[in-house]
C-alpha atoms as a PDB file:
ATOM      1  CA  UNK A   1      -5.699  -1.386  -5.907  1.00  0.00           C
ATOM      2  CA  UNK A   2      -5.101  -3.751  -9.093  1.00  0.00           C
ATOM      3  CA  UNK A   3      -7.493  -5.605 -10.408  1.00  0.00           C
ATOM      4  CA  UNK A   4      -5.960  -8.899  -9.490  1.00  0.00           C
ATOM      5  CA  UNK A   5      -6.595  -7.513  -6.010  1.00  0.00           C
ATOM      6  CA  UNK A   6     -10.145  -6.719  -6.541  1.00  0.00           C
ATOM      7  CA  UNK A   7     -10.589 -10.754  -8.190  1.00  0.00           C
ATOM      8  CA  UNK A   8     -11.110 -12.123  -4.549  1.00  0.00           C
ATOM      9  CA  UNK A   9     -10.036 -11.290  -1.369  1.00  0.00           C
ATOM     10  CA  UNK A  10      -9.023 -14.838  -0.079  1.00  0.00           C
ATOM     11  CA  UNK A  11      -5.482 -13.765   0.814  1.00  0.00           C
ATOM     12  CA  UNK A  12      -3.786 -15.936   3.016  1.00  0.00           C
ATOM     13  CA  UNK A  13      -2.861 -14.796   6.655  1.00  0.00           C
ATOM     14  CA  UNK A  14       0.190 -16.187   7.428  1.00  0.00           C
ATOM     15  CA  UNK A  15       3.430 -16.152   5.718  1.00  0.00           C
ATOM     16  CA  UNK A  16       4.267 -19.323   5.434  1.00  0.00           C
ATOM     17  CA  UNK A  17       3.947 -20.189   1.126  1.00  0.00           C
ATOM     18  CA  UNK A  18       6.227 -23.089   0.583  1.00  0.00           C
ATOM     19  CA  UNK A  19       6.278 -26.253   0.911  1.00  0.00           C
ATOM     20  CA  UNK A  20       6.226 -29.956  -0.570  1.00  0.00           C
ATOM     21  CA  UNK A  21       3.285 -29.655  -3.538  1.00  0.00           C
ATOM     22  CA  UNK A  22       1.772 -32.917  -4.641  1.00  0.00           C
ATOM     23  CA  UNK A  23       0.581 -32.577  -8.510  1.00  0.00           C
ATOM     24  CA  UNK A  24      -1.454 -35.304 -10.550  1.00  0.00           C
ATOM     25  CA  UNK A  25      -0.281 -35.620 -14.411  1.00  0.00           C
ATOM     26  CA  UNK A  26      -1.385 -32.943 -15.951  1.00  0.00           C
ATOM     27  CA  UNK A  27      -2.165 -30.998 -13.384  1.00  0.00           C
ATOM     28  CA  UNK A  28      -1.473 -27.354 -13.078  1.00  0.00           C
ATOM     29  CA  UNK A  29      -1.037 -24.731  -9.841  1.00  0.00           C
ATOM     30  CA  UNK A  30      -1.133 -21.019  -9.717  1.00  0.00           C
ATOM     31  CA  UNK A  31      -0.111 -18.468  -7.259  1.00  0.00           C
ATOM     32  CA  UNK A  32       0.003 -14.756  -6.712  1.00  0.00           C
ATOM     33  CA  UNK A  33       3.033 -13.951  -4.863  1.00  0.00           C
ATOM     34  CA  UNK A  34       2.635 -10.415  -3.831  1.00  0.00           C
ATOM     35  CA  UNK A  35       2.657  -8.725  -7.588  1.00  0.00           C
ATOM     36  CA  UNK A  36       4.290 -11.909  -8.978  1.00  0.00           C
ATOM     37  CA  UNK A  37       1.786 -14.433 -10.797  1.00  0.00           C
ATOM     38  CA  UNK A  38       3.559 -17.729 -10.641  1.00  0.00           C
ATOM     39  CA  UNK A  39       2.331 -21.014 -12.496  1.00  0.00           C
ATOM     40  CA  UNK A  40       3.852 -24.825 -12.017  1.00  0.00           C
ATOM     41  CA  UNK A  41       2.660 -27.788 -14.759  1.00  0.00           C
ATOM     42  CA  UNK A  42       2.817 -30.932 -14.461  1.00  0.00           C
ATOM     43  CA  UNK A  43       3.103 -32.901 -17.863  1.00  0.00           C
ATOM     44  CA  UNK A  44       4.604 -36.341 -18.267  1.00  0.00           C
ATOM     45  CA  UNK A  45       7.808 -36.358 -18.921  1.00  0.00           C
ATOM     46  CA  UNK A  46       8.469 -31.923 -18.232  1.00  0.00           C
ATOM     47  CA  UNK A  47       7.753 -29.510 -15.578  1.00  0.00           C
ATOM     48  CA  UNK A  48       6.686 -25.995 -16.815  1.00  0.00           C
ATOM     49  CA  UNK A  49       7.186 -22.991 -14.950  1.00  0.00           C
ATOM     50  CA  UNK A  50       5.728 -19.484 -16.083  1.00  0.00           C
ATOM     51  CA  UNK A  51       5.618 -15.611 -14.277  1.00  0.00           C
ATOM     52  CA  UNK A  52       4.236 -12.447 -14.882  1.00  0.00           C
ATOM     53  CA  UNK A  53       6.490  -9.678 -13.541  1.00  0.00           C
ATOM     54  CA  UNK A  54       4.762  -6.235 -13.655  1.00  0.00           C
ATOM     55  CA  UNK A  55       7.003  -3.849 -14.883  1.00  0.00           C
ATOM     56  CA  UNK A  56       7.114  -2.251 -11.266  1.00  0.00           C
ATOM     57  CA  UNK A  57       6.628  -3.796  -8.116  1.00  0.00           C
ATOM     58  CA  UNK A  58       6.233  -2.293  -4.884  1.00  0.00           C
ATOM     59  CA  UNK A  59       7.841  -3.798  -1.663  1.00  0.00           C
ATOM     60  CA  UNK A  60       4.656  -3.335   0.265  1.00  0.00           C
ATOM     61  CA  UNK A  61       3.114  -6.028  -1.221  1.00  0.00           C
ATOM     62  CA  UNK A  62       3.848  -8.775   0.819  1.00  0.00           C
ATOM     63  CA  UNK A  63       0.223 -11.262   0.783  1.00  0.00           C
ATOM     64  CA  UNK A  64       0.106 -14.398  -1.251  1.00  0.00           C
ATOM     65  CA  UNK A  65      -2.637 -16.856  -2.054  1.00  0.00           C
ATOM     66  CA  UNK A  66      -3.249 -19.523  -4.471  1.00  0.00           C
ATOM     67  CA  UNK A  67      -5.779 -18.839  -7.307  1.00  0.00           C
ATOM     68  CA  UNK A  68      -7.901 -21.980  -7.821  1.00  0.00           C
ATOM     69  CA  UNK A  69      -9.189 -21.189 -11.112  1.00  0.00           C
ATOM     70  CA  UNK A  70      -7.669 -23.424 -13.892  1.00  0.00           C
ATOM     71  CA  UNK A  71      -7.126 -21.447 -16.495  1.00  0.00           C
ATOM     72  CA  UNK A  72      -6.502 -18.078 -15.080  1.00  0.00           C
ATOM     73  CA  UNK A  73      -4.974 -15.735 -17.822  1.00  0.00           C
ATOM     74  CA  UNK A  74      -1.434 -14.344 -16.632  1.00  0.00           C
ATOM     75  CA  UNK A  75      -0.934 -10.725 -18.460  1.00  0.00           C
ATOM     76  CA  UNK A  76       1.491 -10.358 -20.994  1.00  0.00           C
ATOM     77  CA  UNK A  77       4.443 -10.761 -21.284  1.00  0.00           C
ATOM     78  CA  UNK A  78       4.974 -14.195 -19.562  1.00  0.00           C
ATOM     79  CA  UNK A  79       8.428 -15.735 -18.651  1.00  0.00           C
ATOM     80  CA  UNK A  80       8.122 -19.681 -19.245  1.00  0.00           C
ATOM     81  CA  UNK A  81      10.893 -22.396 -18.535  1.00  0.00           C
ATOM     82  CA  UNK A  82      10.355 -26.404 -18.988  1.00  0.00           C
ATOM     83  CA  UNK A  83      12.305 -28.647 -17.335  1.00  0.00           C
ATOM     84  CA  UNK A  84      12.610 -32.043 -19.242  1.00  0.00           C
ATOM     85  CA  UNK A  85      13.149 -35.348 -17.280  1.00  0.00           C
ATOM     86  CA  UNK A  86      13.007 -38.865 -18.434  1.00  0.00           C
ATOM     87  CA  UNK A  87      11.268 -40.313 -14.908  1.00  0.00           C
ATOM     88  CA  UNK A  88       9.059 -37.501 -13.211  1.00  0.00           C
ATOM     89  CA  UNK A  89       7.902 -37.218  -9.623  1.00  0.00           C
ATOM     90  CA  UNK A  90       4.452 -36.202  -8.633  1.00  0.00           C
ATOM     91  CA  UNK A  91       5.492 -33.927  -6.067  1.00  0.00           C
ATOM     92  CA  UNK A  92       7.533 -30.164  -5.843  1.00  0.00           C
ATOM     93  CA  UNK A  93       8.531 -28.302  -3.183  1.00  0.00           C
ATOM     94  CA  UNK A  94       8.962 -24.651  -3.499  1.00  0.00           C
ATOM     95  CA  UNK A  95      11.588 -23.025  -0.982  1.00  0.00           C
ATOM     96  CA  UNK A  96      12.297 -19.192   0.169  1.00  0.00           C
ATOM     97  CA  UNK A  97      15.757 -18.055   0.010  1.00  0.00           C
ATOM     98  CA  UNK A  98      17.924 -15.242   0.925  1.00  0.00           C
ATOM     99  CA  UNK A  99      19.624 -13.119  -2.666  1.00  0.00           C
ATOM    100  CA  UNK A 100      22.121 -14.359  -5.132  1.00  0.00           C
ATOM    101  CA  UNK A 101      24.322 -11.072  -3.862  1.00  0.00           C
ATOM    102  CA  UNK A 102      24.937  -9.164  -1.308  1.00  0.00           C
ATOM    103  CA  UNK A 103      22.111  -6.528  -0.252  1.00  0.00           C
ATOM    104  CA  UNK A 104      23.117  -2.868   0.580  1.00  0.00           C
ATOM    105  CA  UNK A 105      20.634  -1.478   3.061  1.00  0.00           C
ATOM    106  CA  UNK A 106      19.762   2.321   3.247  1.00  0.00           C
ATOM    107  CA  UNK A 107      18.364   2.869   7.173  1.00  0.00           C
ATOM    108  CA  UNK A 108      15.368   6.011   6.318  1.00  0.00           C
ATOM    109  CA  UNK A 109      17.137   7.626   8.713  1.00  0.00           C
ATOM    110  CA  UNK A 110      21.269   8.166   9.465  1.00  0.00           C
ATOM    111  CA  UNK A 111      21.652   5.855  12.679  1.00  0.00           C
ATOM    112  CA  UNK A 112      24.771   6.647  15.003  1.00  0.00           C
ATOM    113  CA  UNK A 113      26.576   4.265  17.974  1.00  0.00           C
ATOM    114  CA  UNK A 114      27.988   6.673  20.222  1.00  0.00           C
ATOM    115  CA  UNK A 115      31.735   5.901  21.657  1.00  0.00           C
ATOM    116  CA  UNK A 116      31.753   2.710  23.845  1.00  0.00           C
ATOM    117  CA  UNK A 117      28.155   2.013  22.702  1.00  0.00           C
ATOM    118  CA  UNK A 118      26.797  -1.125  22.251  1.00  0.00           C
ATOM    119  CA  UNK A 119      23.620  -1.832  19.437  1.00  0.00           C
ATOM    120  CA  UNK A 120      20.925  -4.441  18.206  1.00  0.00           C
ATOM    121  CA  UNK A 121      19.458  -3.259  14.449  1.00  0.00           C
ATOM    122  CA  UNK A 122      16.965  -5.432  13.159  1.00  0.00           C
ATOM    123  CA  UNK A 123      16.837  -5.514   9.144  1.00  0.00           C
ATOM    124  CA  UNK A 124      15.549  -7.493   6.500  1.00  0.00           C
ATOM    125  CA  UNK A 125      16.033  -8.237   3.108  1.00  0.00           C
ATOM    126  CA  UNK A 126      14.161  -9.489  -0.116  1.00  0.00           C
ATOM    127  CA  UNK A 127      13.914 -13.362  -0.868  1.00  0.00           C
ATOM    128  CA  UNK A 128      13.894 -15.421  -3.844  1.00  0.00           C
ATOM    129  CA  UNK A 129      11.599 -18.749  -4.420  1.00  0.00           C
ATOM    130  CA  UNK A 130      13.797 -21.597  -5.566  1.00  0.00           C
ATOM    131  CA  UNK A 131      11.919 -24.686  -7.358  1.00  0.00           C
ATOM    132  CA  UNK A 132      13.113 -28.600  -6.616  1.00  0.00           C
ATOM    133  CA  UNK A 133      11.366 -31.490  -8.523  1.00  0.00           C
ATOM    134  CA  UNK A 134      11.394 -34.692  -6.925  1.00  0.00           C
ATOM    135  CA  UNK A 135      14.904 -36.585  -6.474  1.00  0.00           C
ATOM    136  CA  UNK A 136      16.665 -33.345  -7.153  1.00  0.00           C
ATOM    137  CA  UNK A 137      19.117 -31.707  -4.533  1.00  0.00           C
ATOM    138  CA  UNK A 138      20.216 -28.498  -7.283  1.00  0.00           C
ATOM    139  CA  UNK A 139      16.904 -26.201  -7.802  1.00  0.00           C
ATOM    140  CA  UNK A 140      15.195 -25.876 -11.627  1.00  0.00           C
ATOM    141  CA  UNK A 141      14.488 -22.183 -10.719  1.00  0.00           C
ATOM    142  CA  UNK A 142      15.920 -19.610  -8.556  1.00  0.00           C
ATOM    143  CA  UNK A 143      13.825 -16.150  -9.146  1.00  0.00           C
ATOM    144  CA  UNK A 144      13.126 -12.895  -6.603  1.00  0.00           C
ATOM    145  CA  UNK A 145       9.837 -12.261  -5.803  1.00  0.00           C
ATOM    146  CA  UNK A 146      10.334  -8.613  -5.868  1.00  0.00           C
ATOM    147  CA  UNK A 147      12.872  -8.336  -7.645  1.00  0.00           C
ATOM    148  CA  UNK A 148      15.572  -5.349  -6.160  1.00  0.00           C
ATOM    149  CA  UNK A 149      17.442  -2.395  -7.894  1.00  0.00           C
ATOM    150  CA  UNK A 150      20.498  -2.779  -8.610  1.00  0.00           C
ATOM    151  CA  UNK A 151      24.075  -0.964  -7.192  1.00  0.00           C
ATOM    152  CA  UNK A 152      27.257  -1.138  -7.313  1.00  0.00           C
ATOM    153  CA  UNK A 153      28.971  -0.936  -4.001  1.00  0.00           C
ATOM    154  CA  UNK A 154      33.103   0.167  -3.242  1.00  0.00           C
ATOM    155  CA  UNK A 155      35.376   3.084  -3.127  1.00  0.00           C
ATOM    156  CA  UNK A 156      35.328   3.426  -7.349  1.00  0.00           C
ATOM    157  CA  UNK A 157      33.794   1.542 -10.291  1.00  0.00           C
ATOM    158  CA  UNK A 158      36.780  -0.611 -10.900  1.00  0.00           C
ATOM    159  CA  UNK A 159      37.122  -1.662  -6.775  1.00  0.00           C
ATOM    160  CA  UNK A 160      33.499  -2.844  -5.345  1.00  0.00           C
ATOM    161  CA  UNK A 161      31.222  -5.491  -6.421  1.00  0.00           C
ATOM    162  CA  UNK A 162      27.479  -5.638  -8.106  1.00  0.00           C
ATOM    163  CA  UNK A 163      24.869  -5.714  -5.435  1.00  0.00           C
ATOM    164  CA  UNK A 164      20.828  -5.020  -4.883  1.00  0.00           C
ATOM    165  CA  UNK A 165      19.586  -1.864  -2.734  1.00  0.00           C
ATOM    166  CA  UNK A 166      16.790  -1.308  -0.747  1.00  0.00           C
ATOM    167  CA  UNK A 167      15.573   0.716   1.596  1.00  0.00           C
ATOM    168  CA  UNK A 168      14.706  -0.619   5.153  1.00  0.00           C
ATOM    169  CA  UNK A 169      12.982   0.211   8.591  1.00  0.00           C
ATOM    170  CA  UNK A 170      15.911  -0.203  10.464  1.00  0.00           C
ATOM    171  CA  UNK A 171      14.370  -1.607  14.173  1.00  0.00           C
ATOM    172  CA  UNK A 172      15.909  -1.054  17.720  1.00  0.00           C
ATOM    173  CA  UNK A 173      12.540  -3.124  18.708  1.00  0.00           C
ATOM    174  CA  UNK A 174      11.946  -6.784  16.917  1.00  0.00           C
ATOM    175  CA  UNK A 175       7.683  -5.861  17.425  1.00  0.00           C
ATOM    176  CA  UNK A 176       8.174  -2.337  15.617  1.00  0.00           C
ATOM    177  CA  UNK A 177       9.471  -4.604  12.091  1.00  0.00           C
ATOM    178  CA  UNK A 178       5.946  -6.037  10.490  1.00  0.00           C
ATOM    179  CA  UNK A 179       6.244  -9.562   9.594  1.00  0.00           C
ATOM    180  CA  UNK A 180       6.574  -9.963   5.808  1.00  0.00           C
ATOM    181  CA  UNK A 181       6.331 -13.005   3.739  1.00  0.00           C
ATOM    182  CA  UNK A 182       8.791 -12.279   1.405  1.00  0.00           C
ATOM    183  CA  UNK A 183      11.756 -10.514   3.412  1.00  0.00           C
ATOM    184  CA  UNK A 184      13.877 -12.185   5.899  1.00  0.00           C
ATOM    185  CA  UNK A 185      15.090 -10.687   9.201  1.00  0.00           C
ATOM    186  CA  UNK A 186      19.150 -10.198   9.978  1.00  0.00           C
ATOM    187  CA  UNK A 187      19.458  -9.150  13.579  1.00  0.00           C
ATOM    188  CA  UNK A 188      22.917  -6.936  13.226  1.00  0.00           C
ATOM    189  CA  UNK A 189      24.736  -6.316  16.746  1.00  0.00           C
ATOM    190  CA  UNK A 190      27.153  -3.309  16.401  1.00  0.00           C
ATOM    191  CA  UNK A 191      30.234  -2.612  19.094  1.00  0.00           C
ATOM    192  CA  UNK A 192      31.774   0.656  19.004  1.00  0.00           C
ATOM    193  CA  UNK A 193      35.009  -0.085  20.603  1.00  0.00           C
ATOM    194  CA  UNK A 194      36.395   3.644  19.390  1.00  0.00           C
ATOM    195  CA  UNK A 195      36.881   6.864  21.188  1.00  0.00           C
ATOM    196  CA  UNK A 196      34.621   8.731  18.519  1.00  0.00           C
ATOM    197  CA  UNK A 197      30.681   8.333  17.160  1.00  0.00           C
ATOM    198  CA  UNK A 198      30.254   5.737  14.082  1.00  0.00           C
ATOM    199  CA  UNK A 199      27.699   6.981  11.959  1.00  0.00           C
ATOM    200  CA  UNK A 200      26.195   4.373   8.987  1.00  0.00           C
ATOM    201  CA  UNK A 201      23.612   5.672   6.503  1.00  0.00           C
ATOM    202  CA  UNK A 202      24.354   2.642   3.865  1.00  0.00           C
ATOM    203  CA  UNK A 203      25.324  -0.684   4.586  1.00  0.00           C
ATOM    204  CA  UNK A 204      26.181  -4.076   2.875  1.00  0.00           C
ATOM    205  CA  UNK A 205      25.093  -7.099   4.248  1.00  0.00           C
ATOM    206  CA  UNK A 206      26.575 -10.251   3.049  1.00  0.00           C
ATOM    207  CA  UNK A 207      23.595 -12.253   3.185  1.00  0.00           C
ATOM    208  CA  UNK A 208      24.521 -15.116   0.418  1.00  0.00           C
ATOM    209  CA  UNK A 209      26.858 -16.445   3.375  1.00  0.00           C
ATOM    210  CA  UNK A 210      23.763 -16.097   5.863  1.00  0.00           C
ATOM    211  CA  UNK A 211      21.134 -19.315   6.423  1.00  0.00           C
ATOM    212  CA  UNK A 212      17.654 -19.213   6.503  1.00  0.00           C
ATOM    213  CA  UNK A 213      15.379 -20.232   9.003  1.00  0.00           C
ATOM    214  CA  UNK A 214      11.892 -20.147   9.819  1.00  0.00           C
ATOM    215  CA  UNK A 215      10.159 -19.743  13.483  1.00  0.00           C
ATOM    216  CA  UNK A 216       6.538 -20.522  13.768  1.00  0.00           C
ATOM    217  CA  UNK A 217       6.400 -18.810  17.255  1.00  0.00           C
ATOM    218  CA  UNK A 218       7.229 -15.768  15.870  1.00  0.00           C
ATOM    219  CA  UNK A 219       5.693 -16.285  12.144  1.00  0.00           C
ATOM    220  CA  UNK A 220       9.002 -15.071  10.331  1.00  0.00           C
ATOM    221  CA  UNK A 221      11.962 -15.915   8.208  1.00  0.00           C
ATOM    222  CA  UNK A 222      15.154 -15.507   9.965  1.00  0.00           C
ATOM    223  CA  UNK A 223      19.038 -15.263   9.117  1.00  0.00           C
ATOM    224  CA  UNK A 224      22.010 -15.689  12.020  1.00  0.00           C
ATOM    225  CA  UNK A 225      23.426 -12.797  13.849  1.00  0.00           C
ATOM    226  CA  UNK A 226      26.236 -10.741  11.940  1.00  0.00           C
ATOM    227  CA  UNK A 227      28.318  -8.929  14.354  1.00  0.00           C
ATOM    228  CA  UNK A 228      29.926  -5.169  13.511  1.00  0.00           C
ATOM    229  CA  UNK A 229      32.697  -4.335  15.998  1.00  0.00           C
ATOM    230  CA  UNK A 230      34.181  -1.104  15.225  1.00  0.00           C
ATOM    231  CA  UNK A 231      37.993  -0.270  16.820  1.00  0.00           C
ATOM    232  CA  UNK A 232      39.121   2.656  14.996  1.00  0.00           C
ATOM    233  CA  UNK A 233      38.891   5.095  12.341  1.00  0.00           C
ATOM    234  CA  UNK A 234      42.194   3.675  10.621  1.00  0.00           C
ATOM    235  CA  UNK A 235      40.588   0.485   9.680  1.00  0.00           C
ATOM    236  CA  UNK A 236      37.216  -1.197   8.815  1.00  0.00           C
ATOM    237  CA  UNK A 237      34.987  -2.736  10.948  1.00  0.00           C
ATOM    238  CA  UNK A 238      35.148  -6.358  11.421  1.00  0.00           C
ATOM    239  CA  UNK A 239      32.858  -8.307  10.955  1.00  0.00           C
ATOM    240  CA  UNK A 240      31.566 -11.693  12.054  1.00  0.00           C
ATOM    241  CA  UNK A 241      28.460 -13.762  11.194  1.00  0.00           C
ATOM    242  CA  UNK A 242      27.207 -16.062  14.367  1.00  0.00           C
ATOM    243  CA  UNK A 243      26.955 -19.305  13.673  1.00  0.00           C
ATOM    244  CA  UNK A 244      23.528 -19.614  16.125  1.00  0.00           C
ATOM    245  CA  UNK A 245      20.403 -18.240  15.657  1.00  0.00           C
ATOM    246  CA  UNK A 246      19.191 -15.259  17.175  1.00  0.00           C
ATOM    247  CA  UNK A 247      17.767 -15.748  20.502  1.00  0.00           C
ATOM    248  CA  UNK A 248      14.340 -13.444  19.545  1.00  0.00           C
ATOM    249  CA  UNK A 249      13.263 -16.039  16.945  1.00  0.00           C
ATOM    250  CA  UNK A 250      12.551 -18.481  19.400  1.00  0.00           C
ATOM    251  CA  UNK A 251      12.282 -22.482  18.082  1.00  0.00           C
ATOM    252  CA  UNK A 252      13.324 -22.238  14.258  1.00  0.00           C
ATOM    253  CA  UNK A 253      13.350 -25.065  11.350  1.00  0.00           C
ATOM    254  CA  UNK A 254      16.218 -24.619   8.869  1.00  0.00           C
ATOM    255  CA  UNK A 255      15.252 -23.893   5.820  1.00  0.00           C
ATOM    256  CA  UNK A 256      18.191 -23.058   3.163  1.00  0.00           C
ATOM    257  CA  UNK A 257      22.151 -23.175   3.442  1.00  0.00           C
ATOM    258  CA  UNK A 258      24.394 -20.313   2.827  1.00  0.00           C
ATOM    259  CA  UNK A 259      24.557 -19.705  -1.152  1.00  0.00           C
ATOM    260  CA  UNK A 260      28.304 -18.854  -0.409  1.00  0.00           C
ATOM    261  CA  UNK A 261      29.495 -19.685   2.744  1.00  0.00           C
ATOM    262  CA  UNK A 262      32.867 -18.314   3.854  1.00  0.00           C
ATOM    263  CA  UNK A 263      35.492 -17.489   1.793  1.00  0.00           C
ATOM    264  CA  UNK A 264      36.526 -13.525   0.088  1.00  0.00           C
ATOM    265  CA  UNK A 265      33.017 -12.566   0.803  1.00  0.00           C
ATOM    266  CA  UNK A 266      33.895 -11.151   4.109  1.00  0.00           C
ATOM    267  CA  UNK A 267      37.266  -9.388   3.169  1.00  0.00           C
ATOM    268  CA  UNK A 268      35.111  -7.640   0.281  1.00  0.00           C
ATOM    269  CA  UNK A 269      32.389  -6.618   2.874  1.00  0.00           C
ATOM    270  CA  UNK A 270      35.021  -5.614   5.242  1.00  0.00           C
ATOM    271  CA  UNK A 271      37.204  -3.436   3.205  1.00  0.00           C
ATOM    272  CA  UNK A 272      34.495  -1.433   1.498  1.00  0.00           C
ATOM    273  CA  UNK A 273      32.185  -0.939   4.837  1.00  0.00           C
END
């Protein structure tokens, strides 16, 4: 355990950390976002935004809190950005949302759809805090919170695209996948239509042309359905994302559009699942 973990233990219990922020001039707020220490200013005609990224991060950590002392020292080194305006708000309203690319999942174990078998997988994948001042519909900032690996994805390294990996729990059962504050949940329904067993041991999941949502009932981030259904052996899979949300989260509020919606995305995922 790190030291910042050993400073208090007031971690917050739920996963809900964004939200509309009201600042007075001057006026600064800090927060520990898992392993990411995250710090918003409020001067009078700028906003300032600094992190600390530790060189690694670990996807476990998944509590967040705000640290009420003023002038907490971040570690070195310390990313900063100011935003200058000529008319400033007092409030800010910090947003969760899904990666800037696609996300290639590795299940911990090979998972196979038998022929004629039907399946529900439920995944998630990293999110990003976006930043909006006041007035403003494009965001200042747009940084992960854990920030993934990199890989490149598609038959060769001139064919494919640029991509982040991570491992996953792949879940049959939505109460088996732990509720974490800075992943989202894709619920991914696979149809084997073929006469032989599909097998899938890497996976990439479009999710800049997924939305976000957030259920209370069920205390997590959400995406829509994507839909697998697999004919043959002769060509890929197609693939479909619903345009509903996914009848396990319950009652949801919408929280972020699509980064990318429709378009080549889905002929790239296609041809290179």
């Amino acid at each position: 355990m790190s030291d910042l973990d050993l400073m208090d233990d007031h971690w917050e219990k739920h996963i809900k950390w964004w939200g509309e922020y009201h600042f007075e001039l001057h006026q600064t707020r800090t927060w520990q976002f898992g392993s990411l220490l995250f710090r918003l200013t409020r001067g009078a005609q700028e906003w300032r935004m600094e992190y600390h990224r530790p060189t690694i991060q670990f996807d476990y950590e998944q509590q967040w809190k705000e640290i009420l002392e003023p002038d907490f020292p971040f570690p070195l080194p310390v990313h900063v950005e100011r935003y200058m305006f000529r008319k400033m708000g007092n409030t800010f309203q910090l947003l969760p949302r899904l990666a800037d690319r696609s996300v290639v999942i590795r299940p911990v174990d090979p998972m196979y759809i038998p022929a004629g078998q039907r399946g529900l997988l439920y995944i998630s994948t990293p999110l990003w805090i976006t930043g909006f001042a006041e007035g403003q519909r494009e965001p200042l900032f747009d940084i992960p919170v854990i920030r993934p690996k990199d890989t490149w994805f598609g038959p060769d390294k001139l064919s494919g695209e640029l991509c982040y990996a991570t491992a996953v729990d792949g879940r049959t059962e939505l109460e088996q996948l732990k509720p974490r504050a800075f992943r989202a949940v894709t619920p991914i329904i696979f149809h084997n239509s073929s006469h032989e067993q599909l097998r899938f041991d890497r996976m990439n999941v479009p999710v800049p042309a997924l939305p976000l949502f957030y259920s209370e009932s069920t205390g997590r981030l959400w995406t829509s359905h994507i839909k697998v259904v697999h004919e043959s052996s002769d060509r890929p899979p197609r693939v479909r994302i619903e345009n509903r949300t996914p009848p396990k989260a319950g009652e949801v509020v919408y929280v972020h559009a699509p980064r990318s919606p429709g378009g080549a995305l889905f002929n790239m995922f296609d041809s290179f699942f």
